[in-house]
Protein backbone atom coordinates (compact mmCIF):
# COMPACT_ATOMS: atom_id res chain seq x y z
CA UNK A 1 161.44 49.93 88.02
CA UNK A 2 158.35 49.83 85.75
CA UNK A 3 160.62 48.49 82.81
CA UNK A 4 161.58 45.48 85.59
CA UNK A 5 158.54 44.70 86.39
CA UNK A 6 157.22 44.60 82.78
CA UNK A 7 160.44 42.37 81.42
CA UNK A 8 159.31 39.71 84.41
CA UNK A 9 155.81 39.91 83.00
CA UNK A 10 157.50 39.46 79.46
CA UNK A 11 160.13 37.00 80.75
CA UNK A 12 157.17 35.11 82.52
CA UNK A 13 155.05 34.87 79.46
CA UNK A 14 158.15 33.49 77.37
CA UNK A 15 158.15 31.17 80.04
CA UNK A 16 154.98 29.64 78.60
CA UNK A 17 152.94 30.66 82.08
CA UNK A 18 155.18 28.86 84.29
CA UNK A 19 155.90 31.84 86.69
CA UNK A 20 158.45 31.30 89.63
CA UNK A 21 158.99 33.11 92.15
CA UNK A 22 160.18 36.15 91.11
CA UNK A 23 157.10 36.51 88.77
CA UNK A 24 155.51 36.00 91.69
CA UNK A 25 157.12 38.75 93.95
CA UNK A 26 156.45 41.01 90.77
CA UNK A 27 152.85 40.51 90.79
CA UNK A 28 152.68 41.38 94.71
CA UNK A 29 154.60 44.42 94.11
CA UNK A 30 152.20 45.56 91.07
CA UNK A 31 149.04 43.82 92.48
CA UNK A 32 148.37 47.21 94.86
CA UNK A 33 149.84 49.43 92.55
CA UNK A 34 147.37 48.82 89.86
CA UNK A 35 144.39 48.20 92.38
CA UNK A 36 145.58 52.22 93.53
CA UNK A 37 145.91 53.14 89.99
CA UNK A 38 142.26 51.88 88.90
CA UNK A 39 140.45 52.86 92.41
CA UNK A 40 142.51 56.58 91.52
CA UNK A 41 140.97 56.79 87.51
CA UNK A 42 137.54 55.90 88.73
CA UNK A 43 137.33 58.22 91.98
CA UNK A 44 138.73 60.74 89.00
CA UNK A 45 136.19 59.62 86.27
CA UNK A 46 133.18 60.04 89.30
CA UNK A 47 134.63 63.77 90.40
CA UNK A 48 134.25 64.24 86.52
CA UNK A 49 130.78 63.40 86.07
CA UNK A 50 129.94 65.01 89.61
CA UNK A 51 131.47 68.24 88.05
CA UNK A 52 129.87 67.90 84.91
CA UNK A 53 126.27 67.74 86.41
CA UNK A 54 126.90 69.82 89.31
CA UNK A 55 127.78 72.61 86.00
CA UNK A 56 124.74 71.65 84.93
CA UNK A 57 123.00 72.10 88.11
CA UNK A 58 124.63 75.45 88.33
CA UNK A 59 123.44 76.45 84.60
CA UNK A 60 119.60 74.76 85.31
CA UNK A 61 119.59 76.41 88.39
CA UNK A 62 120.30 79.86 86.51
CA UNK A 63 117.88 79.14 84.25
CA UNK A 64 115.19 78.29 86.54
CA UNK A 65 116.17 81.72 89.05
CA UNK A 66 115.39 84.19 85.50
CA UNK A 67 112.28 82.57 85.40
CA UNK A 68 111.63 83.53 88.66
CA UNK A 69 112.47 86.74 88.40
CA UNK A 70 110.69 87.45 85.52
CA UNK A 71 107.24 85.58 87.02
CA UNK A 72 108.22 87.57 90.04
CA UNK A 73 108.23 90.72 88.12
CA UNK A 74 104.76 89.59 86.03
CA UNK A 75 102.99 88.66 89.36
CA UNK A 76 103.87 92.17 90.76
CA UNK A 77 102.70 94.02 87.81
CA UNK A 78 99.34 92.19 88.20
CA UNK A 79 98.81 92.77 91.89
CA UNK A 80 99.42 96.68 91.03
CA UNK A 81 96.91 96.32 88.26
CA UNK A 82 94.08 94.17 90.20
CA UNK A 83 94.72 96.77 93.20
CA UNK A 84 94.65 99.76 91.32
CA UNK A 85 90.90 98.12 89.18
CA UNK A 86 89.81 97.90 92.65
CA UNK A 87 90.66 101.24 93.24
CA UNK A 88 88.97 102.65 90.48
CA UNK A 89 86.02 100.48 91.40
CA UNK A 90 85.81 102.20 94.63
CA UNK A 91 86.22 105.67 93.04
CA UNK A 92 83.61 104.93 90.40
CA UNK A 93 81.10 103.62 92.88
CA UNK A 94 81.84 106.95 95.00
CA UNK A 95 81.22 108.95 92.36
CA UNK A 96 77.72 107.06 90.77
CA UNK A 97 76.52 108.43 94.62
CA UNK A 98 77.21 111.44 94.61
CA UNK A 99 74.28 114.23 94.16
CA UNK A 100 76.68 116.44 91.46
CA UNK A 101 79.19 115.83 88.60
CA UNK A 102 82.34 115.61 90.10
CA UNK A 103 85.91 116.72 88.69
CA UNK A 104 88.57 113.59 88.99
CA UNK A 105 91.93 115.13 89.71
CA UNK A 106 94.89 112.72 90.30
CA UNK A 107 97.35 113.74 92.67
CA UNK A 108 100.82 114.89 91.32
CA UNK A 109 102.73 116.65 94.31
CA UNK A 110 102.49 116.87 98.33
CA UNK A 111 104.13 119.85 100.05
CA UNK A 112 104.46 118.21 103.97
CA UNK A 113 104.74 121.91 105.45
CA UNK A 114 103.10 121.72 109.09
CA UNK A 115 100.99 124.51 108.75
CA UNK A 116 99.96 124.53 105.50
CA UNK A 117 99.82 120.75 104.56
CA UNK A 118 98.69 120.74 100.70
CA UNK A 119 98.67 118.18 97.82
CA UNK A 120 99.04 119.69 94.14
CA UNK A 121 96.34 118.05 91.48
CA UNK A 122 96.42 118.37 87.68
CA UNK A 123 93.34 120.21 87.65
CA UNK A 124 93.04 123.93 87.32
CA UNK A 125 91.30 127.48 86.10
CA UNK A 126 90.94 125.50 82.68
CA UNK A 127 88.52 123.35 83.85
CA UNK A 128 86.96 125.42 86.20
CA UNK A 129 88.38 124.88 88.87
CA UNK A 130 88.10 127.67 91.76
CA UNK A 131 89.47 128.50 95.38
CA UNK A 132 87.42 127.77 97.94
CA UNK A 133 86.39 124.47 96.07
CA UNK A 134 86.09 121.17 98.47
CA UNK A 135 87.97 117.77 97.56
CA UNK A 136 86.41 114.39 98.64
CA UNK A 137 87.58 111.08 98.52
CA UNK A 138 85.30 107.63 98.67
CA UNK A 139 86.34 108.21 103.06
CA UNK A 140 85.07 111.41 102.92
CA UNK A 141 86.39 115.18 103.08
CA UNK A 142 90.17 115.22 101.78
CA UNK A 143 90.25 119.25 101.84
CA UNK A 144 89.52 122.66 100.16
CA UNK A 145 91.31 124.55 97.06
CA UNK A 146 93.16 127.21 98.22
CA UNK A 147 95.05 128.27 94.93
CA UNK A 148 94.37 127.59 91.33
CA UNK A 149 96.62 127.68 88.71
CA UNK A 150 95.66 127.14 84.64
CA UNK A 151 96.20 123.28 84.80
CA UNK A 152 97.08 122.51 88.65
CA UNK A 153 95.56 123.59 91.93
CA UNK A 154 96.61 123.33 95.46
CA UNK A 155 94.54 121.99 98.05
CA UNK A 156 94.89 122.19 101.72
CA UNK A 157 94.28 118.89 103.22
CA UNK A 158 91.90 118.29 106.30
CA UNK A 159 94.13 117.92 108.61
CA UNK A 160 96.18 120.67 108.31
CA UNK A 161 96.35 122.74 111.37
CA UNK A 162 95.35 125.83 109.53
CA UNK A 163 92.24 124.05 108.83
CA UNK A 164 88.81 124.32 110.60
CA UNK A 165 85.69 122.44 109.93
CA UNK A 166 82.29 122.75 111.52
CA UNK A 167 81.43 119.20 112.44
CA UNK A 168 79.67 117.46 114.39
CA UNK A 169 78.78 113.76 116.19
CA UNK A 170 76.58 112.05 113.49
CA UNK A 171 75.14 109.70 116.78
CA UNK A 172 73.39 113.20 118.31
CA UNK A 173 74.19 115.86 116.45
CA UNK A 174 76.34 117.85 118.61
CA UNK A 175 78.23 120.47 116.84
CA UNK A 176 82.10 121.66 117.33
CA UNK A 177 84.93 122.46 115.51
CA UNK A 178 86.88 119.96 113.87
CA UNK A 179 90.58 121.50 113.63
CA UNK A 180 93.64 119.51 112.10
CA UNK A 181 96.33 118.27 113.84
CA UNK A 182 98.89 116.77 110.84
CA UNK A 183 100.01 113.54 111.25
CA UNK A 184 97.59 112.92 114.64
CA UNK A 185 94.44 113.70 112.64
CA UNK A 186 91.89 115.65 114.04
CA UNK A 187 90.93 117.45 117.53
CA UNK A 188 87.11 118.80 117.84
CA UNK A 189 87.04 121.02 120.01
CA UNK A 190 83.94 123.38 121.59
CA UNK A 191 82.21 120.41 122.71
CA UNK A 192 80.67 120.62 126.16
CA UNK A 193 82.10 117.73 129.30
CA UNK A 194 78.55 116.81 129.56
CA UNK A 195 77.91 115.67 125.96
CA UNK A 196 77.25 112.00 125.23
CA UNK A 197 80.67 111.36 122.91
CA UNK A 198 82.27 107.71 122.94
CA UNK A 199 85.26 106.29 121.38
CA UNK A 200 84.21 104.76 117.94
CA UNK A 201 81.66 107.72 117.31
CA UNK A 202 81.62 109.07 114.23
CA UNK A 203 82.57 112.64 113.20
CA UNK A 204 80.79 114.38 110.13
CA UNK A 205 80.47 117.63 108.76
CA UNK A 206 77.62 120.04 109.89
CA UNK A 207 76.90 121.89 106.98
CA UNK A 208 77.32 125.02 108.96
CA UNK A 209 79.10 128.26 106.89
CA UNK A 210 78.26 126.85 103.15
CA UNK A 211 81.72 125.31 102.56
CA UNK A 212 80.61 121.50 103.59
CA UNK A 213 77.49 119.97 102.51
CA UNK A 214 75.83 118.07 105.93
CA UNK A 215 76.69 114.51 106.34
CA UNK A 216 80.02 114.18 104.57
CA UNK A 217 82.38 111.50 106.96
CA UNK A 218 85.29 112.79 108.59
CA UNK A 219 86.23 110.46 110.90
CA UNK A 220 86.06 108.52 114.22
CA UNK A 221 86.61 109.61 117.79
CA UNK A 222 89.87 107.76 119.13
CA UNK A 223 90.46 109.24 122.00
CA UNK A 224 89.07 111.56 125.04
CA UNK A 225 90.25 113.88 127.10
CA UNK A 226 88.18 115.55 130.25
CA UNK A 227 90.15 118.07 131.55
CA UNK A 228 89.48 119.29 135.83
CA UNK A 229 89.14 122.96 134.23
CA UNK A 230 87.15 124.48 131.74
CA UNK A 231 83.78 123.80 129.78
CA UNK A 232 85.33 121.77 126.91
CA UNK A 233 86.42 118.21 126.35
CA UNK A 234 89.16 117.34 124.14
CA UNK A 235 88.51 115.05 121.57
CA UNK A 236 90.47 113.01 119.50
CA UNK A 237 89.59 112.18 116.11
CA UNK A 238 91.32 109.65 113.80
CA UNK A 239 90.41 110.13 109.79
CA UNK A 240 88.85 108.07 107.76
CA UNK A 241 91.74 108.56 104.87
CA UNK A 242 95.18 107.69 104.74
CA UNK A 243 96.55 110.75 103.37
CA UNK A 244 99.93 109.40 103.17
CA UNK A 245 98.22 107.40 100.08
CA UNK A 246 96.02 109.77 97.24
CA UNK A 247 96.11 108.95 94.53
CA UNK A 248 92.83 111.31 92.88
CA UNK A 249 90.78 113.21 94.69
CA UNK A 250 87.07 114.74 93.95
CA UNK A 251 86.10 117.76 93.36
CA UNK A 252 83.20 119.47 93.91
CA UNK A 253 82.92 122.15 90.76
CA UNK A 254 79.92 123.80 92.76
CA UNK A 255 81.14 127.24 93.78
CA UNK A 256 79.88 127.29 97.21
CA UNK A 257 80.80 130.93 97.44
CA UNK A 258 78.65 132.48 95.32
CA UNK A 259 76.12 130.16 96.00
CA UNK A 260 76.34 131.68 99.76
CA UNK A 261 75.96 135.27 98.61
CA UNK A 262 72.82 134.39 96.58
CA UNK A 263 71.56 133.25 100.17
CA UNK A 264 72.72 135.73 101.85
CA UNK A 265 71.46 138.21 99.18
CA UNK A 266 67.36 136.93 99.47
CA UNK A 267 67.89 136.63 103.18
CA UNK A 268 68.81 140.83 102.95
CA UNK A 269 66.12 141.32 100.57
């Protein structure tokens, strides 16, 4: 059929342009058909280009997504190290306060046992560190060194329920015992129904037994309980530290045991 229709085209042009009426019949019959033919190569030419930049899209848009990533990655690595200067800023301007030289110990293990909640630091007997040693942070107390080993030491944390602290309300001065109570914080207990305690109040330590210099923040009363019997509130307190979060810890290389005896000692003599 196409060799037909291209011997009338011939046959018409031999003709000298005089085209009858089967030239005429021919050019209705391939009139559409090359109208569908060219609307066919262009809609094929346009999915071409649309396929070639839409590849290109594709490999721009991979491009562009690494970038991300790796400013991503960059941005995060400069948020850890603008939060951890700040951190150390807080530390150093803790320690420029304090009254003694302290020892900076960073913390490199957590045991989460109820009774005995500890934290391990990377300090121990070779720089003289001792048990019975107290750890602060810039919130105030963390804990006290119950083992030391030649370069670690375990400290029991504040809020351990093996722990006791004498403590008192820093508003009035009225004394208790501050006892752990893990992941809740504290409870001070001892403290008489008709003492003048409020939510907000803040707990320190009393400086009672030589352990605890006076003063030293604990924490905050969140919550009170009156109870019909017996002499005592119960009293919530909520720390000051997120213990969940250490990092390094302070401590104090006075030994406040011997420093006890030699008081004890005059007071005999």
């Amino acid at each position: 059929m196409i060799l037909l229709v291209i011997g009338m085209l011939l046959l018409g042009s031999m003709l000298g342009g005089r085209f009858g009426t089967p030239h005429q019949l021919t050019l209705d019959f391939i009139g559409p058909v090359q109208s569908t033919v060219t609307r066919s190569l262009a809609g094929i030419t346009a999915l071409k280009n649309d396929y070639i930049a839409l590849w290109n899209v594709r490999e721009e848009n991979k491009r562009l997504q690494a970038l991300v990533d790796k400013y991503l990655t960059e941005l995060g690595e400069y948020r850890e190290g603008y939060a951890t200067y700040l951190h150390l800023q807080e530390l150093l301007a803790f320690k420029e306060k304090l009254n003694f030289e302290p020892l900076a110990a960073r913390v490199v293990g957590k045991e989460p046992a109820y009774w005995y909640q500890t934290i391990v630091v990377d300090r121990g007997k070779k720089d003289d560190v001792l048990e019975g040693m107290i750890a602060l942070a810039p919130n105030g107390v963390v804990g006290q060194v119950i083992h030391t080993a030649e370069h670690y030491s375990k400290v029991l944390l504040a809020i351990a329920p093996s722990s006791a602290i004498d403590a008192m309300i820093q508003k009035n001065r009225v004394r208790g015992i501050l006892k752990g109570a893990g992941e809740k914080g504290y409870l001070l207990q001892y403290v008489l129904k008709n003492a003048d305690v409020e939510v907000g109040d803040h707990i320190v330590t009393a400086g009672i037994g030589g352990v605890f210099p006076a003063g030293i923040p604990l924490g905050k009363v969140s919550n009170i309980i009156k109870k019909q019997r017996g002499m005592f509130q119960e009293i919530e307190v909520q720390s000051h530290i997120d213990f969940q979060k250490l990092e390094f810890v302070f401590i104090d290389p006075t030994d406040r045991r011997s420093v006890l005896g030699s008081m004890n000692l005059s007071n005999e003599r």
